[in-house]
C-alpha atoms as a PDB file:
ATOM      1  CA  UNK A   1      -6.058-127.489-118.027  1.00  0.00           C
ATOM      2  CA  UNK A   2      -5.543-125.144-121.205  1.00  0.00           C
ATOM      3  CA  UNK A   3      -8.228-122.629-121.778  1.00  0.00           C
ATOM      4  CA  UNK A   4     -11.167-122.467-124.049  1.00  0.00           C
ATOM      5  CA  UNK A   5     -11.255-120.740-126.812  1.00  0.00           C
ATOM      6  CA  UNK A   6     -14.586-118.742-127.212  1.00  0.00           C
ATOM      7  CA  UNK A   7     -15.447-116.712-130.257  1.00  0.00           C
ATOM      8  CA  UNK A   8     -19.499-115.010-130.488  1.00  0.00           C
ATOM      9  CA  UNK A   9     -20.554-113.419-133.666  1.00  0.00           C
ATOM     10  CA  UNK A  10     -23.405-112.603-135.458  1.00  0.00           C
ATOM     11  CA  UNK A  11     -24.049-111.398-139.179  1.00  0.00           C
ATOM     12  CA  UNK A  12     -23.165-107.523-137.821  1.00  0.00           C
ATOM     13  CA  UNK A  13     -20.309-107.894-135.920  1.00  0.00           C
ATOM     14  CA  UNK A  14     -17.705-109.805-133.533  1.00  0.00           C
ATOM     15  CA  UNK A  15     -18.965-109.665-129.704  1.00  0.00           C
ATOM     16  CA  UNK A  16     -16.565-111.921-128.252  1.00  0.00           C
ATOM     17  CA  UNK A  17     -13.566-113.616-128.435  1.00  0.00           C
ATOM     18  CA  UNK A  18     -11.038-114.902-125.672  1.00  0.00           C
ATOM     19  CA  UNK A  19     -10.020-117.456-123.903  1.00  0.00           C
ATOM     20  CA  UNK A  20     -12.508-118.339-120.801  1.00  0.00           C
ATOM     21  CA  UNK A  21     -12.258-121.923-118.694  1.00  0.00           C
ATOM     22  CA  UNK A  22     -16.266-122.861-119.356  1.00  0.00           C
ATOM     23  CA  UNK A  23     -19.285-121.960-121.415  1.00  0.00           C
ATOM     24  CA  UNK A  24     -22.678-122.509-120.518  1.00  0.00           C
ATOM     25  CA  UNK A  25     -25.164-121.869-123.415  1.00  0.00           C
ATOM     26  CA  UNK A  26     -29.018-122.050-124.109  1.00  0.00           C
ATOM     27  CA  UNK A  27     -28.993-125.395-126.248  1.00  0.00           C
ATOM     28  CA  UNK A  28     -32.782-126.109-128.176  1.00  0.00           C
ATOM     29  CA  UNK A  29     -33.240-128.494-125.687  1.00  0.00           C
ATOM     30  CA  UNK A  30     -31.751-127.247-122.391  1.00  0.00           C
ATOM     31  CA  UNK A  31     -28.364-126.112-121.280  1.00  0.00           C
ATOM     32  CA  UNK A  32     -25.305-127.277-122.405  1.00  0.00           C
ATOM     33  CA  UNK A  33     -21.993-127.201-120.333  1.00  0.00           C
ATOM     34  CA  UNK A  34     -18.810-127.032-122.046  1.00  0.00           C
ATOM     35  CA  UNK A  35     -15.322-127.725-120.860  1.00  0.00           C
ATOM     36  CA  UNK A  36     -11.786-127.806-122.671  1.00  0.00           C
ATOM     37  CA  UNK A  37     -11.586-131.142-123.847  1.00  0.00           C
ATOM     38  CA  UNK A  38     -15.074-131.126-124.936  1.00  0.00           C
ATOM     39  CA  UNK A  39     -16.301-133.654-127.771  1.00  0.00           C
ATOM     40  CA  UNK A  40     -17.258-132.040-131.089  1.00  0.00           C
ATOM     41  CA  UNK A  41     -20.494-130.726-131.646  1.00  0.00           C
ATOM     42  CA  UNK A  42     -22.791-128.759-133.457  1.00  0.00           C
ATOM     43  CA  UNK A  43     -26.107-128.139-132.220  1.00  0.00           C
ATOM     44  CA  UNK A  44     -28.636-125.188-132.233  1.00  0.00           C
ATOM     45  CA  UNK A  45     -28.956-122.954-129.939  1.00  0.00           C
ATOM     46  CA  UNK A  46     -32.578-121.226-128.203  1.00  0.00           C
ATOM     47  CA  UNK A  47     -33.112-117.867-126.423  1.00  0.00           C
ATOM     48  CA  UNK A  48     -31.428-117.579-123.400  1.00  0.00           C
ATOM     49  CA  UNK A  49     -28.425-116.223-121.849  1.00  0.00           C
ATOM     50  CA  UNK A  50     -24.693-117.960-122.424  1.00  0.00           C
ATOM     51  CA  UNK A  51     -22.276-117.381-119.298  1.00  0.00           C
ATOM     52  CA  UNK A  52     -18.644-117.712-120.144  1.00  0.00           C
ATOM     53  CA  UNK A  53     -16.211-118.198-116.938  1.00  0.00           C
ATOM     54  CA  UNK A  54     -12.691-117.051-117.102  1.00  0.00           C
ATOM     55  CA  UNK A  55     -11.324-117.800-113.458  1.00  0.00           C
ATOM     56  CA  UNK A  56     -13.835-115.417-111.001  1.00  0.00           C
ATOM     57  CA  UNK A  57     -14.838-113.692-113.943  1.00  0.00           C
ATOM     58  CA  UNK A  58     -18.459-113.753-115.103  1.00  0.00           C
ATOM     59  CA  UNK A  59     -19.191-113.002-118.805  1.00  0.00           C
ATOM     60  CA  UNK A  60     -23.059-112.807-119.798  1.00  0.00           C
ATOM     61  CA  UNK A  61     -24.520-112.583-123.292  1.00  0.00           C
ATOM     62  CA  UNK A  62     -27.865-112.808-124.074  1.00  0.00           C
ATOM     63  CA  UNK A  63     -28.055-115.114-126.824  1.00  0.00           C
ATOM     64  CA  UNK A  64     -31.364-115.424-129.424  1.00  0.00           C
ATOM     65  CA  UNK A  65     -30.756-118.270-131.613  1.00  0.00           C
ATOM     66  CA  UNK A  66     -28.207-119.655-133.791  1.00  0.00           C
ATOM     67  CA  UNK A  67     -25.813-122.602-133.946  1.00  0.00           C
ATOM     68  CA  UNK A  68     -22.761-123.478-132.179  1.00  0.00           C
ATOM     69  CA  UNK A  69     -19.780-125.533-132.904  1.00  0.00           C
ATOM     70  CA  UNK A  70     -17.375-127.155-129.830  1.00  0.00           C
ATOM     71  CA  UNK A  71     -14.117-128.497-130.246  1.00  0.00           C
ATOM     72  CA  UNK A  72     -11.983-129.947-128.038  1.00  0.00           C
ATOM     73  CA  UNK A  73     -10.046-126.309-127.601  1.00  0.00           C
ATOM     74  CA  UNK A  74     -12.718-124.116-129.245  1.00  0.00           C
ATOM     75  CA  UNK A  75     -16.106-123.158-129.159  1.00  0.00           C
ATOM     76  CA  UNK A  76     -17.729-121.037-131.820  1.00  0.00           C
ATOM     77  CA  UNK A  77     -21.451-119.226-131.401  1.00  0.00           C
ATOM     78  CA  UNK A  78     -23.176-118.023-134.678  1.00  0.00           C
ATOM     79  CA  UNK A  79     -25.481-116.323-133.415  1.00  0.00           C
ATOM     80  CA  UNK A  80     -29.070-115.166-135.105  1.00  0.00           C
ATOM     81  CA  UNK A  81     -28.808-111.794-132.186  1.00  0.00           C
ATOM     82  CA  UNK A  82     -26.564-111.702-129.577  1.00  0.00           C
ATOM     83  CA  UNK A  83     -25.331-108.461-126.766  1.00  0.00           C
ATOM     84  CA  UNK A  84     -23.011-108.173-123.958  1.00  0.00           C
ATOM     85  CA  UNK A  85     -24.723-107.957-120.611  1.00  0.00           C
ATOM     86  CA  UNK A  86     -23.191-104.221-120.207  1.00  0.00           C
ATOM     87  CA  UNK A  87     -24.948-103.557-123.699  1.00  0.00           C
ATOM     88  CA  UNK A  88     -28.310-103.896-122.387  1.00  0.00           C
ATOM     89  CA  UNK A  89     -30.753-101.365-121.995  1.00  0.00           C
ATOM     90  CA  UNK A  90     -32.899-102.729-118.598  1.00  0.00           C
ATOM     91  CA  UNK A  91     -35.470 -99.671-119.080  1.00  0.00           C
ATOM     92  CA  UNK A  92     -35.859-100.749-123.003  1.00  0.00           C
ATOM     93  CA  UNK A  93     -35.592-104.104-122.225  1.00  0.00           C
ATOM     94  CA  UNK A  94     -38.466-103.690-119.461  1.00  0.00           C
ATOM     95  CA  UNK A  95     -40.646-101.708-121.812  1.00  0.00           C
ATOM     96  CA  UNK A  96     -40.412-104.632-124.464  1.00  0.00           C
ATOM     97  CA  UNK A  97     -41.549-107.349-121.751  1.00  0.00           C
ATOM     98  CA  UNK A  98     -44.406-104.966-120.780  1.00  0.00           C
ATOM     99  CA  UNK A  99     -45.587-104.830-124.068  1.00  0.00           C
ATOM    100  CA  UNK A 100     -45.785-108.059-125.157  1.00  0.00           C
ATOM    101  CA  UNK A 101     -47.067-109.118-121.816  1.00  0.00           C
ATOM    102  CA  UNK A 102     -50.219-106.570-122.568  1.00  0.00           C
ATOM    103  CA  UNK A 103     -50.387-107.696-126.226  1.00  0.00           C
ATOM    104  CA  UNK A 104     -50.309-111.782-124.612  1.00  0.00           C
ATOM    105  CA  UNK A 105     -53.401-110.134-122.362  1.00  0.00           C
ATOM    106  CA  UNK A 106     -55.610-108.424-124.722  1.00  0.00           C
ATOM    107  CA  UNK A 107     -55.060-110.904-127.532  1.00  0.00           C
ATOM    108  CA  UNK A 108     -56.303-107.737-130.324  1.00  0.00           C
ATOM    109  CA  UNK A 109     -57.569-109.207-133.737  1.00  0.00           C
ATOM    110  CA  UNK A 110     -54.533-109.604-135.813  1.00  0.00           C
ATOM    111  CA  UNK A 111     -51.525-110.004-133.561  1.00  0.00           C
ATOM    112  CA  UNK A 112     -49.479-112.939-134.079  1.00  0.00           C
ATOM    113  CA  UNK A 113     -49.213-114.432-130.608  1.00  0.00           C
ATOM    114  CA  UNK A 114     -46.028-116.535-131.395  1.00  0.00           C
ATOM    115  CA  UNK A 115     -44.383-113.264-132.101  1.00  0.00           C
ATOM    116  CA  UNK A 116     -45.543-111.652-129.133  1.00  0.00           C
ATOM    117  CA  UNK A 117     -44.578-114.621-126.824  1.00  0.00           C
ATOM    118  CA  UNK A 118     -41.081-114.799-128.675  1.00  0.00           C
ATOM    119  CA  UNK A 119     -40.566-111.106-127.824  1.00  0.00           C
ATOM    120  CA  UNK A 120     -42.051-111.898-124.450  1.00  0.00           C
ATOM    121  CA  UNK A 121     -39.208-114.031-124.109  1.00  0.00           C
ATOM    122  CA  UNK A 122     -36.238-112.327-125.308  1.00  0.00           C
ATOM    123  CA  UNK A 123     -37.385-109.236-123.386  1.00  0.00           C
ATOM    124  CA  UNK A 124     -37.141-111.840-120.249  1.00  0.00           C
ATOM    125  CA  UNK A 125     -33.398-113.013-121.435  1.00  0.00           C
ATOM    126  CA  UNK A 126     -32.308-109.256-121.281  1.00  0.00           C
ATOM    127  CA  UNK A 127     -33.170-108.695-118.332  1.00  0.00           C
ATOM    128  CA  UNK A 128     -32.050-111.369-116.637  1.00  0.00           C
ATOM    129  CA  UNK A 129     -28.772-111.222-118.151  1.00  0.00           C
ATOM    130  CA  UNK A 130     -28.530-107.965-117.132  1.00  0.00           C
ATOM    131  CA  UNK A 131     -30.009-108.478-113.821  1.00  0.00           C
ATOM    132  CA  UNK A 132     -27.102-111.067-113.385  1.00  0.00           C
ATOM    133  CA  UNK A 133     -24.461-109.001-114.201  1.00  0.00           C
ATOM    134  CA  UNK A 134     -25.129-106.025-112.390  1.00  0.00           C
ATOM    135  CA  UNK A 135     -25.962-108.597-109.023  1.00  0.00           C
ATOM    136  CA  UNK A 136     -22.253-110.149-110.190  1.00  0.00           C
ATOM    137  CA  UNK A 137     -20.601-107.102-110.376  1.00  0.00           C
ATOM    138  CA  UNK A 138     -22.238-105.473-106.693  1.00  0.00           C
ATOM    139  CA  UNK A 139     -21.551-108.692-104.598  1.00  0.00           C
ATOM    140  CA  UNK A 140     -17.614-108.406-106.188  1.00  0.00           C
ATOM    141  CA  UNK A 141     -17.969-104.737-104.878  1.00  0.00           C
ATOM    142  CA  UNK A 142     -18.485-105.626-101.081  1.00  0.00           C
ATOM    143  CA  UNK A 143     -18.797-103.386 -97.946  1.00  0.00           C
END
């Protein structure tokens, strides 16, 4: 089967592109698992991470919104925010989740508490996307 092509930008900057075998990517409503061959689509995308496979090889991004477009031999992310797993900062990332987690706690006069759950949530993303990665990349290591 001939690869995917798989291209990730966002208004700052090109964070991906190569040719991987699958894409698995935070749809609005759920995961969606593409293939080569795949029908053409656009849909938009939610918070969550995007995996990419290319043979053993794990890519993870941790994608926050956007749109994505699938053809049959590409797929293209537009991305609202978007970072590599490597990218990631997991003390930042863990300071961000703590924070909104105290904000979603207290509930002070004033605080918008869609923001702080979205924030909440793409803390969450990061870490697990970088969680992921660095789990990948130990089990590859082995004894």
């Amino acid at each position: 089967m001939s690869p995917l092509r798989l291209e990730i930008v966002t208004q700052e900057r090109a964070l991906f592109s190569g040719d991987v075998d699958m894409v698995v990517a935070p749809g609005v409503e759920g995961e969606l698992g593409i293939l080569p061959g795949h029908a053409p689509l656009l849909t938009a995308l939610g918070i969550g991470p995007l995996l990419a496979r290319r043979g053993s090889e794990e890519l993870w991004f941790a994608i926050h919104g956007g749109f994505m477009e699938v053809t049959p031999e590409k797929v293209i992310v537009l991305a609202d925010v978007a970072e590599r797993a490597e990218e990631i900062d997991i003390a930042r990332a863990e300071e961000a989740r703590q924070r909104a987690e105290q904000l979603l706690k207290e509930r002070p006069a004033g605080v918008d508490l869609n923001a702080a759950l979205a924030a909440l949530r793409r803390s969450r993303v990061r870490l697990e996307v970088a969680r992921r990665r660095r789990i990948r990349r130990e089990s590859s290591s082995g004894p």
